[in-house]
C-alpha atoms as a PDB file:
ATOM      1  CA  UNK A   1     -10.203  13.421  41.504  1.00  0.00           C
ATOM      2  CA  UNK A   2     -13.068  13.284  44.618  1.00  0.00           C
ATOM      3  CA  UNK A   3     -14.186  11.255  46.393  1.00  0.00           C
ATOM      4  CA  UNK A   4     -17.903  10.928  47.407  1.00  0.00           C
ATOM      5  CA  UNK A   5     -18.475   9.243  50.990  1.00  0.00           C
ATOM      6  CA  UNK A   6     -22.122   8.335  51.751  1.00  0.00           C
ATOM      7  CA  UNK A   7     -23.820   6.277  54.248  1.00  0.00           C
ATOM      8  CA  UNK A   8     -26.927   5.503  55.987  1.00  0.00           C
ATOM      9  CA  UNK A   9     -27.581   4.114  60.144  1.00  0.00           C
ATOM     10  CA  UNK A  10     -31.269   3.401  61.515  1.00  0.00           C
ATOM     11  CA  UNK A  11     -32.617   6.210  64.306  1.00  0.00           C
ATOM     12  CA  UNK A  12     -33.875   4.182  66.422  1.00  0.00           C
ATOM     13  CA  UNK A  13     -34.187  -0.073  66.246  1.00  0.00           C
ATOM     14  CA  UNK A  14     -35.920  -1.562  63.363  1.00  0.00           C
ATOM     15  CA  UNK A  15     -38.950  -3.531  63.667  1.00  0.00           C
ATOM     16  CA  UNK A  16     -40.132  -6.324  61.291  1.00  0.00           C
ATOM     17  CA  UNK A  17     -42.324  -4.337  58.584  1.00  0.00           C
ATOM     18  CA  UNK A  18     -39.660  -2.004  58.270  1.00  0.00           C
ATOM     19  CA  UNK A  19     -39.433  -0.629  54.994  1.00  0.00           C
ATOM     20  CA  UNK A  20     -35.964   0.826  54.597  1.00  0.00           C
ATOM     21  CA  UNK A  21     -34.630   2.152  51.071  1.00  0.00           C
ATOM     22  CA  UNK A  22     -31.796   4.730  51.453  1.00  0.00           C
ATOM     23  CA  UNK A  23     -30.272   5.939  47.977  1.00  0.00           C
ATOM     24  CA  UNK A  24     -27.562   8.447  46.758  1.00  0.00           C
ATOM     25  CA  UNK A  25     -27.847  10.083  43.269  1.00  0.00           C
ATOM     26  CA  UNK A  26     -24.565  11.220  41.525  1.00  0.00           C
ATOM     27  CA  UNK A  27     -24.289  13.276  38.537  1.00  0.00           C
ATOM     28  CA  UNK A  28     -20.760  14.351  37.281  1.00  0.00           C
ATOM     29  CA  UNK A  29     -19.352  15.613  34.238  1.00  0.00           C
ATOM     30  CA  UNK A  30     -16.562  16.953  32.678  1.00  0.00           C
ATOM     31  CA  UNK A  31     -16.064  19.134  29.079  1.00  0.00           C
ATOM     32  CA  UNK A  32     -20.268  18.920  28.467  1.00  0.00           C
ATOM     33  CA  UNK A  33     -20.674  15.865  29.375  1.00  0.00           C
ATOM     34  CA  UNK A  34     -22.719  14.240  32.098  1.00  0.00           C
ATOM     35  CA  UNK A  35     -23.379  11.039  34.036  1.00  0.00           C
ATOM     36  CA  UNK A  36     -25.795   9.675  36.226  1.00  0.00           C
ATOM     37  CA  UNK A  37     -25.740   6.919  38.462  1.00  0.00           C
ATOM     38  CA  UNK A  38     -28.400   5.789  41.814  1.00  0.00           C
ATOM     39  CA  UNK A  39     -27.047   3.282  44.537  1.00  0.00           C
ATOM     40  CA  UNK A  40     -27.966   1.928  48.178  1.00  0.00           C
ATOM     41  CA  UNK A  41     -26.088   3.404  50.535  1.00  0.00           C
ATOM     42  CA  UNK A  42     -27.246   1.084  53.292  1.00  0.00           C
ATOM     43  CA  UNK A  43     -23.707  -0.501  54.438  1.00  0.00           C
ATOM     44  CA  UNK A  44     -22.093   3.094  53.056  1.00  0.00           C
ATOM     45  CA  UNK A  45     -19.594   3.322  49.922  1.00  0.00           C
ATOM     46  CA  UNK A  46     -16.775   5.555  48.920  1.00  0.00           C
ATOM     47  CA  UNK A  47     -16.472   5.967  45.015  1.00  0.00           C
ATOM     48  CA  UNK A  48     -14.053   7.880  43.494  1.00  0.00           C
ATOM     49  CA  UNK A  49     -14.437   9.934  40.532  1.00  0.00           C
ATOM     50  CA  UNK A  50     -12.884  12.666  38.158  1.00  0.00           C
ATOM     51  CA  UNK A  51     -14.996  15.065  37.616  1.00  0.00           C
ATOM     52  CA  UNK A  52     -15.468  19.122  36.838  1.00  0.00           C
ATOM     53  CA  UNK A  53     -18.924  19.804  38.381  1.00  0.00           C
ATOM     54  CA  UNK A  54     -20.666  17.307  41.120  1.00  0.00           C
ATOM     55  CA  UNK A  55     -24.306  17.209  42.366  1.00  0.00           C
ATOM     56  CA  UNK A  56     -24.900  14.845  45.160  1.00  0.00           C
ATOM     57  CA  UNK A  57     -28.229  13.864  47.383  1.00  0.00           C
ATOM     58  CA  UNK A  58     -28.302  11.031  49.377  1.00  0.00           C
ATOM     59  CA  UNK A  59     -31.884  10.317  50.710  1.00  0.00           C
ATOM     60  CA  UNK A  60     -34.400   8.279  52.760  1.00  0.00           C
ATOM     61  CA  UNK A  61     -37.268   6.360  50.502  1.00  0.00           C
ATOM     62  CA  UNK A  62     -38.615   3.995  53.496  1.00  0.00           C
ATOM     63  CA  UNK A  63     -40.635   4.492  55.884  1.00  0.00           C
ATOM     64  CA  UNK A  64     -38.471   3.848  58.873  1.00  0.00           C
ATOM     65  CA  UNK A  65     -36.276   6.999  60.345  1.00  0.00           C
ATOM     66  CA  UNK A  66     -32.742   6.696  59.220  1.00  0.00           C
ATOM     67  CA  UNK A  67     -29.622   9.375  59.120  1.00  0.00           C
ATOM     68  CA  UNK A  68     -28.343   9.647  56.204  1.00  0.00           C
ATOM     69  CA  UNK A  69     -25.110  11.480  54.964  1.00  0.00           C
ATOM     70  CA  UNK A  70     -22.667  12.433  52.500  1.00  0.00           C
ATOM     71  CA  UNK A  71     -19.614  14.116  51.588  1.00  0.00           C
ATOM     72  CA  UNK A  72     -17.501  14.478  49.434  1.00  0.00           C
ATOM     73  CA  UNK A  73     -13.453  15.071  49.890  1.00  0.00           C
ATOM     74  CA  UNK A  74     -10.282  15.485  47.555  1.00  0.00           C
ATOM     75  CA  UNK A  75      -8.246  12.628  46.335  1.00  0.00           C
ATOM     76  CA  UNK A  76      -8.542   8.666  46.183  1.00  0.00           C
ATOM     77  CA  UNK A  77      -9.589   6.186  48.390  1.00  0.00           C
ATOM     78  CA  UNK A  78      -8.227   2.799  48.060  1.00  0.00           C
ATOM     79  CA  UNK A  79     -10.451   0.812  50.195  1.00  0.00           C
ATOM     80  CA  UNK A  80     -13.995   1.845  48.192  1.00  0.00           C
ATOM     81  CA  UNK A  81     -16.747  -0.572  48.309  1.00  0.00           C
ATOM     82  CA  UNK A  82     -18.400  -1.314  45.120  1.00  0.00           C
ATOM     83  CA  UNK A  83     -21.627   0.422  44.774  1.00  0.00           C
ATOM     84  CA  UNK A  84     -24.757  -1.686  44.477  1.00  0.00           C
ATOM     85  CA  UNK A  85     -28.768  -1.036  43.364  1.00  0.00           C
ATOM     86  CA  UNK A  86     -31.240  -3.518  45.069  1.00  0.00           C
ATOM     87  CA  UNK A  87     -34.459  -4.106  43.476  1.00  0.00           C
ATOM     88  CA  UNK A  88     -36.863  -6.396  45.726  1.00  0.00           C
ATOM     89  CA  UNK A  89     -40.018  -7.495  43.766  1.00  0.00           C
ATOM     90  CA  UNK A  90     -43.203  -9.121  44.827  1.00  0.00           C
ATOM     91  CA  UNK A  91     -43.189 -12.491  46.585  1.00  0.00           C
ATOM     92  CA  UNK A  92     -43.139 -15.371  43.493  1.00  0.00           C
ATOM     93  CA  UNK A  93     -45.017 -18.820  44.151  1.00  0.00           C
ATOM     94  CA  UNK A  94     -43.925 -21.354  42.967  1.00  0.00           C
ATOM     95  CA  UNK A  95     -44.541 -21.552  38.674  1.00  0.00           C
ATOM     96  CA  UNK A  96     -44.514 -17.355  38.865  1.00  0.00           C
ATOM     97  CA  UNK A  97     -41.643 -15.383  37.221  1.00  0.00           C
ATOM     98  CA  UNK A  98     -41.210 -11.609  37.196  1.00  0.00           C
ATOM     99  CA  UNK A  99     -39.163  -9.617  34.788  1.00  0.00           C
ATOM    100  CA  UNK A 100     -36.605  -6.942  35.467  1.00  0.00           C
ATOM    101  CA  UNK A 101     -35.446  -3.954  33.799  1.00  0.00           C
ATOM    102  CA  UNK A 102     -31.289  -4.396  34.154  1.00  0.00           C
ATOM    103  CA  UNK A 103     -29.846  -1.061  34.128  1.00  0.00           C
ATOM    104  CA  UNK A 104     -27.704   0.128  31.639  1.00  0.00           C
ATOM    105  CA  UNK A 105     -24.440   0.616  34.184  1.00  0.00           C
ATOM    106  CA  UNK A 106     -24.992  -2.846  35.616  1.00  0.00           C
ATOM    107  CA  UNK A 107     -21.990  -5.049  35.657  1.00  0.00           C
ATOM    108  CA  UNK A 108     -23.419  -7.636  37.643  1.00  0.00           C
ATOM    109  CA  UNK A 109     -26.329  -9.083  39.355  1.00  0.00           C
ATOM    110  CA  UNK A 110     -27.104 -11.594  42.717  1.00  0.00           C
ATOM    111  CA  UNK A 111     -30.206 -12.723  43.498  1.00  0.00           C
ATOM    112  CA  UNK A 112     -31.227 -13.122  46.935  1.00  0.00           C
ATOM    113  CA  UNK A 113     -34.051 -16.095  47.987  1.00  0.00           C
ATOM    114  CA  UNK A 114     -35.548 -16.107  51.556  1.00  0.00           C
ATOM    115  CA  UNK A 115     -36.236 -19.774  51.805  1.00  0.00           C
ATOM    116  CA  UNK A 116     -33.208 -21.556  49.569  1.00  0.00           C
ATOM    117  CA  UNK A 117     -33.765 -24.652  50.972  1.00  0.00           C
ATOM    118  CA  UNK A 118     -37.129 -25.133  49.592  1.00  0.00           C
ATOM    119  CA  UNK A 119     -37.152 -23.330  46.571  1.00  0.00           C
ATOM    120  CA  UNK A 120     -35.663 -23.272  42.913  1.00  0.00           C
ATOM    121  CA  UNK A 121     -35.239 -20.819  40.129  1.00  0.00           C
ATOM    122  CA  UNK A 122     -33.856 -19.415  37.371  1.00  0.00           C
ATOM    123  CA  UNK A 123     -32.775 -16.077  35.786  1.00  0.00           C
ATOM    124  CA  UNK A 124     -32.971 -15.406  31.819  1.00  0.00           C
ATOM    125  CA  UNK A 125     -30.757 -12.706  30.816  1.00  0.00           C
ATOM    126  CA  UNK A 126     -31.862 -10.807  27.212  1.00  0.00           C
ATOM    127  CA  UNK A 127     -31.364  -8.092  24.603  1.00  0.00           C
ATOM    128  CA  UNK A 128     -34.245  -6.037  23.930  1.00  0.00           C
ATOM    129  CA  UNK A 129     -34.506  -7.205  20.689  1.00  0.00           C
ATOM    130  CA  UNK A 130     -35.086 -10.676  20.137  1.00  0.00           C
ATOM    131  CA  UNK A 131     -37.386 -12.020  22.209  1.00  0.00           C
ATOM    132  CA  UNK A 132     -35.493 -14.778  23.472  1.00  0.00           C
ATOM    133  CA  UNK A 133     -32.897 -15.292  26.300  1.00  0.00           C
ATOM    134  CA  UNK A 134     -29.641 -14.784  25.757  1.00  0.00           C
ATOM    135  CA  UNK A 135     -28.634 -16.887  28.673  1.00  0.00           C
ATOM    136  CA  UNK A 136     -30.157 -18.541  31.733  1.00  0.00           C
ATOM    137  CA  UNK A 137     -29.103 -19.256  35.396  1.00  0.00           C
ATOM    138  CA  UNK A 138     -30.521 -21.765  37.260  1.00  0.00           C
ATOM    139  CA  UNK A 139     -30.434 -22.975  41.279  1.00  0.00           C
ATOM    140  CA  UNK A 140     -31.541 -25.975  42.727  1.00  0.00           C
ATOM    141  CA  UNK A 141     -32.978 -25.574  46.230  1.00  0.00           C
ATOM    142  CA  UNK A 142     -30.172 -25.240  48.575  1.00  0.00           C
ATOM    143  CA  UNK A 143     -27.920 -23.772  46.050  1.00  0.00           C
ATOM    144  CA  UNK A 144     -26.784 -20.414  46.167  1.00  0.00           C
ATOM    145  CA  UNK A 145     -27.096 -18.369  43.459  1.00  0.00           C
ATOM    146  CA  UNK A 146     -23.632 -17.372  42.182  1.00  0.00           C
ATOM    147  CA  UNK A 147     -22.585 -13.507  41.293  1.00  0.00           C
ATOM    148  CA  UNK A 148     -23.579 -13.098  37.535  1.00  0.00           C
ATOM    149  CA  UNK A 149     -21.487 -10.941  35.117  1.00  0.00           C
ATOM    150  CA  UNK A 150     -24.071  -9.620  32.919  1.00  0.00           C
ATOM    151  CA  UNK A 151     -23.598  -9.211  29.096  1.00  0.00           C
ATOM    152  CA  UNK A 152     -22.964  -5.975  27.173  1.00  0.00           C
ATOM    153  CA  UNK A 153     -26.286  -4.966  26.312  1.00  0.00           C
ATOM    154  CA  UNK A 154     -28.423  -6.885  28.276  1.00  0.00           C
ATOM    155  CA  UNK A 155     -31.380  -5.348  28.898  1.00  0.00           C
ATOM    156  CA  UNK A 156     -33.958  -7.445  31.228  1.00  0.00           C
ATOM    157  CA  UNK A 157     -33.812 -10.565  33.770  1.00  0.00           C
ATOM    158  CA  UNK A 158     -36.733 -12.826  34.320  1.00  0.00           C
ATOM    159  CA  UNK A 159     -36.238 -14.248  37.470  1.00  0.00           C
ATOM    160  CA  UNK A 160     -38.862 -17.941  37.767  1.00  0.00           C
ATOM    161  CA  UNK A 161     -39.733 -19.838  40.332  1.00  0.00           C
ATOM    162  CA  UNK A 162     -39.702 -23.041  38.666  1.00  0.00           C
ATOM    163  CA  UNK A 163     -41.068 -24.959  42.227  1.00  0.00           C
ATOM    164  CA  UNK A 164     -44.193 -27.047  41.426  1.00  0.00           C
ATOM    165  CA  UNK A 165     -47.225 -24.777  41.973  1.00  0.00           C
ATOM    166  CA  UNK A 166     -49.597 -25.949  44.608  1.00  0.00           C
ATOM    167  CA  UNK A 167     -53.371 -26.757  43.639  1.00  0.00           C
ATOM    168  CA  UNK A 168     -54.902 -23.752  45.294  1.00  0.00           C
ATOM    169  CA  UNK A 169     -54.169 -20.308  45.953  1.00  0.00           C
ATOM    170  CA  UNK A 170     -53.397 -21.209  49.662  1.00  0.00           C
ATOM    171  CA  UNK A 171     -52.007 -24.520  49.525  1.00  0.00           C
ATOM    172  CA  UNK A 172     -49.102 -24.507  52.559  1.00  0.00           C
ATOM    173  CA  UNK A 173     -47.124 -26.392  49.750  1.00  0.00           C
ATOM    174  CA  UNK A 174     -47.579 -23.377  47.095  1.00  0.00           C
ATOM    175  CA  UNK A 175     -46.967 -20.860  50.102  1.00  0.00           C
ATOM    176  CA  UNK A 176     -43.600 -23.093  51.141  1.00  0.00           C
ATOM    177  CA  UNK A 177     -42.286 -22.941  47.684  1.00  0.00           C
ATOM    178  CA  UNK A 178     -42.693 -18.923  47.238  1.00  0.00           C
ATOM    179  CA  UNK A 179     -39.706 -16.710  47.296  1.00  0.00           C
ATOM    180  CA  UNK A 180     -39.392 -12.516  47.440  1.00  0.00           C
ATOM    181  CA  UNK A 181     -36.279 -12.024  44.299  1.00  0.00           C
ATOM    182  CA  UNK A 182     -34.211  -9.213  45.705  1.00  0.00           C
ATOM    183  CA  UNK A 183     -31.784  -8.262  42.432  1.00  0.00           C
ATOM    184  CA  UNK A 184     -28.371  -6.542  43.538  1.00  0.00           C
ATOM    185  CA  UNK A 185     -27.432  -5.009  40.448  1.00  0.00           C
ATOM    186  CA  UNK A 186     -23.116  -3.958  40.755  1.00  0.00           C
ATOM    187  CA  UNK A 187     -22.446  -0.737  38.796  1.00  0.00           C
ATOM    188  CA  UNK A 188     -19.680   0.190  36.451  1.00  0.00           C
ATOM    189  CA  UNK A 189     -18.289   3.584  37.961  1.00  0.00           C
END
């Protein structure tokens, strides 16, 4: 049993346009087999694991300076944080929708809205194979979006912005009504 400690803190102060995407990748196995997982490391985690062999990296994607570390160390650690995955798309008006691969490990997802007063959406969970959702979340503006288990097997989200869609490109009431979807997928570990 190890533990694997990893965790990430700015350089210097962040500024607006920062950009900051700090990951750790994980394979382990034990007896030929082998297992992969990628998280955030942003607000660190501690994940322990039995394993024979280890490889670790825990890295800096943004473009903003960060230190970044990890270790690993023998034993359990009681207090672990669950490890997380945070996809941020493009910025949805209202009437878009953008679809999301879910990965395979996921266990659950939250979905994070800049302007939840003003806007409303809706997630459709589904298999690959048919077409159609398996099940849909929706929130009205100035509801949070719950934590969503997601199903065995689930293999996309399509997040929609189901505000009214303004007349024109740059109608203030189309640009009010947009959101950015940032997807926390939870992992299984």
């Amino acid at each position: 049993m190890l533990t694997i400690y990893v965790e990430a803190q700015p350089i210097h102060g962040l500024d607006a346009g920062a950009e900051i995407q700090c990951v750790a990748d994980v394979v382990w196995g034990t007896d030929g087999t082998e297992q992969r997982v990628r998280f955030d490391i942003m607000r660190g985690s501690a994940i322990s694991i039995v394993c024979r062999t280890l490889r670790l990296s825990a890295r800096n994607l943004g473009n903003r300076a960060m230190r970044v570390s990890a270790s690993v160390g023998p034993a359990t650690r009681a207090a672990a944080r669950e490890a997380q995955l945070t996809a941020v798309g493009t910025s949805l008006a209202g009437g878009q929708a953008a679809t999301f691969e879910v990965p395979a490990y996921a266990a659950w997802l939250e979905l994070w809205r800049g302007r939840e007063r003003e806007t409303e959406c809706e997630i459709d969970f589904a298999f690959p194979v048919p077409a159609s959702p398996l099940y849909t979340v929706r929130a009205a503006p100035g509801e949070r979006m719950p934590r969503m288990p997601i199903a065995n097997g689930c293999s996309r989200a399509t997040v929609r912005n189901t505000s009214p869609a303004g007349p024109e490109r740059d109608d203030r009431i189309s640009l009010a009504s947009a959101f950015t979807p940032t997807l926390i997928w939870g992992l299984w570990l």
